[in-house]
C-alpha atoms as a PDB file:
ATOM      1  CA  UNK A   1       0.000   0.000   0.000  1.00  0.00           C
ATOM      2  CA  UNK A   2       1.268   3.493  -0.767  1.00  0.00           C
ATOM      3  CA  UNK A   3       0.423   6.220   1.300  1.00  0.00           C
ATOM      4  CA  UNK A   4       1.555  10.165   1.452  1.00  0.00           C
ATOM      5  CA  UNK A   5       3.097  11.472   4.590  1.00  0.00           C
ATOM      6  CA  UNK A   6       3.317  15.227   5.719  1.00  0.00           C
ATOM      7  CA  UNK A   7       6.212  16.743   6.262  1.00  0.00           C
ATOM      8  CA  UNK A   8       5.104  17.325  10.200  1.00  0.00           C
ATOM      9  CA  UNK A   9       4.615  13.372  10.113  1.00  0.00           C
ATOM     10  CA  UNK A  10       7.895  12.612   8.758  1.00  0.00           C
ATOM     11  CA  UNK A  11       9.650  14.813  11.603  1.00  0.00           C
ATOM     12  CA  UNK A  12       7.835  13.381  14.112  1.00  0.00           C
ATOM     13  CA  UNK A  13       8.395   9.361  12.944  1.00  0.00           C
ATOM     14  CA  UNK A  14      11.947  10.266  12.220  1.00  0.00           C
ATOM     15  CA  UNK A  15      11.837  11.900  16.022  1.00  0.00           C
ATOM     16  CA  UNK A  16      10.285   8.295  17.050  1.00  0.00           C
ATOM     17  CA  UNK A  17      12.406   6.330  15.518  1.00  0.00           C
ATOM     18  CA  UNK A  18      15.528   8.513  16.907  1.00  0.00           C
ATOM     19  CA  UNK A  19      14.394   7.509  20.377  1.00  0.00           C
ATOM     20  CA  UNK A  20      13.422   4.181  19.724  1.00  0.00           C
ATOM     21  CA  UNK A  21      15.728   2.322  16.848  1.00  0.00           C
ATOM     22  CA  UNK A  22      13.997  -0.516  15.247  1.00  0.00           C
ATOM     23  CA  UNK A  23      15.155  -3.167  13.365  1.00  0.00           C
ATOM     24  CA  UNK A  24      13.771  -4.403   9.764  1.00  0.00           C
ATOM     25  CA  UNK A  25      10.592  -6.230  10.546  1.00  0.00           C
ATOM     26  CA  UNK A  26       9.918  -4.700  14.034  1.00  0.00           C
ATOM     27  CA  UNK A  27       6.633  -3.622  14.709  1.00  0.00           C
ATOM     28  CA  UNK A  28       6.379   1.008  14.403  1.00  0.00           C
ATOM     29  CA  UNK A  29       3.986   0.523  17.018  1.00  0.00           C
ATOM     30  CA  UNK A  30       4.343  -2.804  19.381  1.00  0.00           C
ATOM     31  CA  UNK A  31       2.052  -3.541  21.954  1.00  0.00           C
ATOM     32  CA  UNK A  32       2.738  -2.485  25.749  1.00  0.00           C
ATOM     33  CA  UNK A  33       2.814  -5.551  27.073  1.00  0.00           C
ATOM     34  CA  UNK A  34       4.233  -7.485  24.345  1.00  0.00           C
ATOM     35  CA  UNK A  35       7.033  -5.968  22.563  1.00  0.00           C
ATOM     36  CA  UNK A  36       6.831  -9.126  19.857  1.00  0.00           C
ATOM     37  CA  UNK A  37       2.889  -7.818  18.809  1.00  0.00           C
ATOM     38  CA  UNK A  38       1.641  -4.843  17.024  1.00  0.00           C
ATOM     39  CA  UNK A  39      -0.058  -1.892  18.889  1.00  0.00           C
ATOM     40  CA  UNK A  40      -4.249  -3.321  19.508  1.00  0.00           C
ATOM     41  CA  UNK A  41      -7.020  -2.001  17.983  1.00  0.00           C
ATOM     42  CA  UNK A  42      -8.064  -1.057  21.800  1.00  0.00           C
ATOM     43  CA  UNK A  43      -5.037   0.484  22.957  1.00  0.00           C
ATOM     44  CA  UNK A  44      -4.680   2.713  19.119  1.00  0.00           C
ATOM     45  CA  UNK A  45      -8.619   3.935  20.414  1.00  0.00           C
ATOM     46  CA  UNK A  46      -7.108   4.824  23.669  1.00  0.00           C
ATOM     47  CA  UNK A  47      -3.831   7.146  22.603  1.00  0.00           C
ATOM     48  CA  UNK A  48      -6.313   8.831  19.962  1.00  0.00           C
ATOM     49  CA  UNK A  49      -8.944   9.759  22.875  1.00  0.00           C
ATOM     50  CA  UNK A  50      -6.078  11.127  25.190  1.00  0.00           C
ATOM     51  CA  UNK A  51      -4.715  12.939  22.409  1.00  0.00           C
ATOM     52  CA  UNK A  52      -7.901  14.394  21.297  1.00  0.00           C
ATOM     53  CA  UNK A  53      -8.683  15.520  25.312  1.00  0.00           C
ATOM     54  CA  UNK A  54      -4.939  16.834  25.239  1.00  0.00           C
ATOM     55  CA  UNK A  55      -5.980  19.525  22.757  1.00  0.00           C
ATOM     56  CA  UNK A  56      -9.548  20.273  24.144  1.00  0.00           C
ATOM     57  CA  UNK A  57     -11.678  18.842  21.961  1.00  0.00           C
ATOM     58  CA  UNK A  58     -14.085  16.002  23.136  1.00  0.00           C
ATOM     59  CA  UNK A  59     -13.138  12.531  22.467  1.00  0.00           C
ATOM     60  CA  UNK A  60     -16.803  11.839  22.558  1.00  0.00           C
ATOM     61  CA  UNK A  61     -17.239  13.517  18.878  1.00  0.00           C
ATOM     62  CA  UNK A  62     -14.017  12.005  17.499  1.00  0.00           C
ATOM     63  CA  UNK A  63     -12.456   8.721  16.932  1.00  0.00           C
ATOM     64  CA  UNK A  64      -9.929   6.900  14.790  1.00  0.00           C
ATOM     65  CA  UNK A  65     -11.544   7.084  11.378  1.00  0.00           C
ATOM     66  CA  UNK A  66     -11.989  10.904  12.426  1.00  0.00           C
ATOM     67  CA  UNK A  67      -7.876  11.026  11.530  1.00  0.00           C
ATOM     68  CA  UNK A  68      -8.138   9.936   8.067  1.00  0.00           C
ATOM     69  CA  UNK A  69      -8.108  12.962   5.045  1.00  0.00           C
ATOM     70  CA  UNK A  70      -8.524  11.963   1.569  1.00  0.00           C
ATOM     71  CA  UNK A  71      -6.525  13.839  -0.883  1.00  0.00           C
ATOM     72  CA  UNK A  72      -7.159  14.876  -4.331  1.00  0.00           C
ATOM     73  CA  UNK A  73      -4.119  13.612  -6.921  1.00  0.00           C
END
């Protein structure tokens, strides 16, 4: 699958990945209690609703599809 990243993305994966190296075939996101898995569907729900509350907005009227933008090409 291809996919278009920001700019702001970019800095902030290369950022991650500056804290955290990973090796080919590692997981971006692992889970928290198993480093060997990918990030849940449950816990992905959780960071977007405590990011959403982190910049006042309501997690109530926002979840994870709410992050997707279509662009024209």
């Amino acid at each position: 699958m291809k996919f278009e990243l920001t700019e702001q993305t970019r800095e902030a994966v290369d950022a991650y990945l500056k804290a955290k190296p990973k090796h080919l075939g590692d997981y971006l996101f692992e889970s928290r209690g198993r480093p060997d898995l990918c990030i849940s569907t449950r816990q992905y729900s959780r960071l977007v609703s405590s990011w959403i509350a982190g910049i006042g907005l309501d997690p109530r009227l926002f979840g994870t599809h709410s992050l997707r933008r279509t662009k024209a090409t």
